[in-house]
C-alpha atoms as a PDB file:
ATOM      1  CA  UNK A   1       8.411   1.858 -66.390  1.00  0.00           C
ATOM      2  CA  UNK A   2      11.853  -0.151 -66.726  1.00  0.00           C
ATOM      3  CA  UNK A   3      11.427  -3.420 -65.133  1.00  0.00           C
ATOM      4  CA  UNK A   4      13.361  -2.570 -62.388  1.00  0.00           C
ATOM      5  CA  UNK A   5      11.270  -0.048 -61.206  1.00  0.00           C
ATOM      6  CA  UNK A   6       8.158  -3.191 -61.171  1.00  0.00           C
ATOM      7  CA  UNK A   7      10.437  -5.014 -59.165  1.00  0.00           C
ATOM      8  CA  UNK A   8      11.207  -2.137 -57.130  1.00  0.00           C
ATOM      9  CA  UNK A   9       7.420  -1.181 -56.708  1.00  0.00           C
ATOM     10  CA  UNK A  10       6.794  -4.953 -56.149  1.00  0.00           C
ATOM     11  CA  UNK A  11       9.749  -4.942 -53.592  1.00  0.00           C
ATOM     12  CA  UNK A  12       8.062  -2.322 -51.542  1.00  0.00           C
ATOM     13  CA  UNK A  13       4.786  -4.221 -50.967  1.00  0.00           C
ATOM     14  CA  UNK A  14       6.104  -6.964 -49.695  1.00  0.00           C
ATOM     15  CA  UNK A  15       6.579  -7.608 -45.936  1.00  0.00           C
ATOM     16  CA  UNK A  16      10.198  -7.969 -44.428  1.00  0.00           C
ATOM     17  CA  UNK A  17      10.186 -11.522 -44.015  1.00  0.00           C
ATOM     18  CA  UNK A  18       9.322 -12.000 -47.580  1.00  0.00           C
ATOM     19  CA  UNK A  19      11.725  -9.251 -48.752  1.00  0.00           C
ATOM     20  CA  UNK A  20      14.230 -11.613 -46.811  1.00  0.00           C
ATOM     21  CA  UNK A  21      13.182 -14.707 -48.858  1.00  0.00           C
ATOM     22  CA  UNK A  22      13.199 -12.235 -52.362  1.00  0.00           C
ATOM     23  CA  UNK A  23      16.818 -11.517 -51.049  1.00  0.00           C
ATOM     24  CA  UNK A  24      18.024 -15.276 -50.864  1.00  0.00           C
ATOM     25  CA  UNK A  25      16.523 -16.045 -54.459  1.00  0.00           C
ATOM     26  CA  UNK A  26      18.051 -13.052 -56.004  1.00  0.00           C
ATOM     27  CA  UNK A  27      21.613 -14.207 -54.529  1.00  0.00           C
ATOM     28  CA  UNK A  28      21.265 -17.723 -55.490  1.00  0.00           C
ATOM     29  CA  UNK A  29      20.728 -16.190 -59.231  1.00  0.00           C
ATOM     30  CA  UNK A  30      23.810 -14.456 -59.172  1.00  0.00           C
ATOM     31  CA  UNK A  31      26.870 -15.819 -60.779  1.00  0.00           C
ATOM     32  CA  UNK A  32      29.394 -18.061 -58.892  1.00  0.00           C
ATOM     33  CA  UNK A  33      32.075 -15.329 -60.144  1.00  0.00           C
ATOM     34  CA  UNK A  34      34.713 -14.269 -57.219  1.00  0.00           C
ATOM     35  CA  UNK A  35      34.655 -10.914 -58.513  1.00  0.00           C
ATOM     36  CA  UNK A  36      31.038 -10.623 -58.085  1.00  0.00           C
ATOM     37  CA  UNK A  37      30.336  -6.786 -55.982  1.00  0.00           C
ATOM     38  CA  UNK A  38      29.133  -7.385 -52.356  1.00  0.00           C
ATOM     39  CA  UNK A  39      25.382  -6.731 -52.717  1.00  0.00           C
ATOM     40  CA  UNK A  40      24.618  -6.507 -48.805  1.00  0.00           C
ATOM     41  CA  UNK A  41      25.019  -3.760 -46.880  1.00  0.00           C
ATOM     42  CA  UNK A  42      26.401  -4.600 -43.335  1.00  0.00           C
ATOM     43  CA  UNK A  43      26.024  -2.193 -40.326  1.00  0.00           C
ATOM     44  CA  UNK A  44      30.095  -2.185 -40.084  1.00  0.00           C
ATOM     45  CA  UNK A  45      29.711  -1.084 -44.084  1.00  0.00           C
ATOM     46  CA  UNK A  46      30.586   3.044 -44.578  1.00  0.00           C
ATOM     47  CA  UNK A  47      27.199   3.806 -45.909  1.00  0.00           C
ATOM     48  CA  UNK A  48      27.138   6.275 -48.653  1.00  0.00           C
ATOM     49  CA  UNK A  49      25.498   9.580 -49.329  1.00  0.00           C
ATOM     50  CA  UNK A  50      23.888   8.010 -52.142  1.00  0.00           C
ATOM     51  CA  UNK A  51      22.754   4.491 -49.585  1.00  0.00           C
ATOM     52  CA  UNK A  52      21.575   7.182 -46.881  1.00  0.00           C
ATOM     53  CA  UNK A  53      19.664   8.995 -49.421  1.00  0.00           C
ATOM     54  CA  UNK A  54      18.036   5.973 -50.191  1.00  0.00           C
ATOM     55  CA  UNK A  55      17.113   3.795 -47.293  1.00  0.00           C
ATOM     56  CA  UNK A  56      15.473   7.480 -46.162  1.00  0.00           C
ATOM     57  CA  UNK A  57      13.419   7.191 -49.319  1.00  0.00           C
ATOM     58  CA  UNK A  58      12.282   3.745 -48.359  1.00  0.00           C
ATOM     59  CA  UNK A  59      11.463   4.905 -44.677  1.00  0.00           C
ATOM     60  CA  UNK A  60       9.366   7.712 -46.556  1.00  0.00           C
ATOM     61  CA  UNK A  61       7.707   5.082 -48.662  1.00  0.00           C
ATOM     62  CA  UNK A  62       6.703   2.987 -45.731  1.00  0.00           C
ATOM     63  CA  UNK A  63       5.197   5.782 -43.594  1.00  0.00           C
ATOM     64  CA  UNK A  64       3.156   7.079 -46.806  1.00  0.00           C
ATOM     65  CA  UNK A  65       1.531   3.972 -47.356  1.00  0.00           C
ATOM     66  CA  UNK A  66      -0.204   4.365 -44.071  1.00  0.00           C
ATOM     67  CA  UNK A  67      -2.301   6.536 -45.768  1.00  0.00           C
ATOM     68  CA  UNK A  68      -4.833   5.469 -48.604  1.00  0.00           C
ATOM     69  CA  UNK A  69      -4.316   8.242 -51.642  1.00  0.00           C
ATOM     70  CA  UNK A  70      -5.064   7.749 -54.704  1.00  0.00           C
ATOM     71  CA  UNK A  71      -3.526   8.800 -57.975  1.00  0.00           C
ATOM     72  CA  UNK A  72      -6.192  11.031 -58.473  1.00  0.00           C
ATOM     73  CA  UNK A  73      -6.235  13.078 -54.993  1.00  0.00           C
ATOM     74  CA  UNK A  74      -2.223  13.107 -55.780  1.00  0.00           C
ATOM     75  CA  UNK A  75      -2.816  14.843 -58.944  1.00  0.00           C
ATOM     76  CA  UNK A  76      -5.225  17.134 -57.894  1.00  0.00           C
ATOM     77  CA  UNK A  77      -3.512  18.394 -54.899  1.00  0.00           C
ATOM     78  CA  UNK A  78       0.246  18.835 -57.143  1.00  0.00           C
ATOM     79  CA  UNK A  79      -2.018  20.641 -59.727  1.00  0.00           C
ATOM     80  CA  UNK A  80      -3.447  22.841 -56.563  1.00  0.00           C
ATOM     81  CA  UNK A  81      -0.106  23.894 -55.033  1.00  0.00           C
ATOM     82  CA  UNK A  82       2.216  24.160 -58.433  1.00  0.00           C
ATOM     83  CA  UNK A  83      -0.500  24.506 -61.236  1.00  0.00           C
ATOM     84  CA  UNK A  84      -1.006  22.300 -64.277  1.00  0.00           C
ATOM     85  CA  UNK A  85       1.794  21.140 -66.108  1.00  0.00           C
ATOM     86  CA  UNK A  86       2.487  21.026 -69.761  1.00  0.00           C
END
């Protein structure tokens, strides 16, 4: 796991406000540079296919947490309905 994908996982735990706070730090870390990239997204933005795509995956992630499954149950039910792999 790259450490992105901890902060990621991390990320997706946390509630909003905090996420907001998370977002503040991260900015203040960045470098004073003019041509630093935008890294908000504002609603008057064109979202991408790629953005969509993602902030769908998040509103996946936070409806499947509702539900307590555990790495185990997860494996057994893929190895039910594709078989084992490898």
């Amino acid at each position: 796991m790259t450490l992105q994908q901890q902060a990621y996982g991390l990320i997706d735990r946390l509630p909003d406000d905090s996420v907001q706070v998370v977002i503040q730090v991260m900015r203040r870390m960045l470098p004073k540079d003019k041509d630093v990239v935008k890294t908000t997204v504002q609603p008057s933005d064109s979202v991408t296919p790629k953005m969509k795509a993602y902030l769908r995956m998040q509103e996946l992630r936070k409806e499947t947490s509702r539900y307590d499954v555990s790495e185990i149950q997860r494996e057994a039910a893929m190895n039910e309905k594709f078989g084992t792999f490898g």
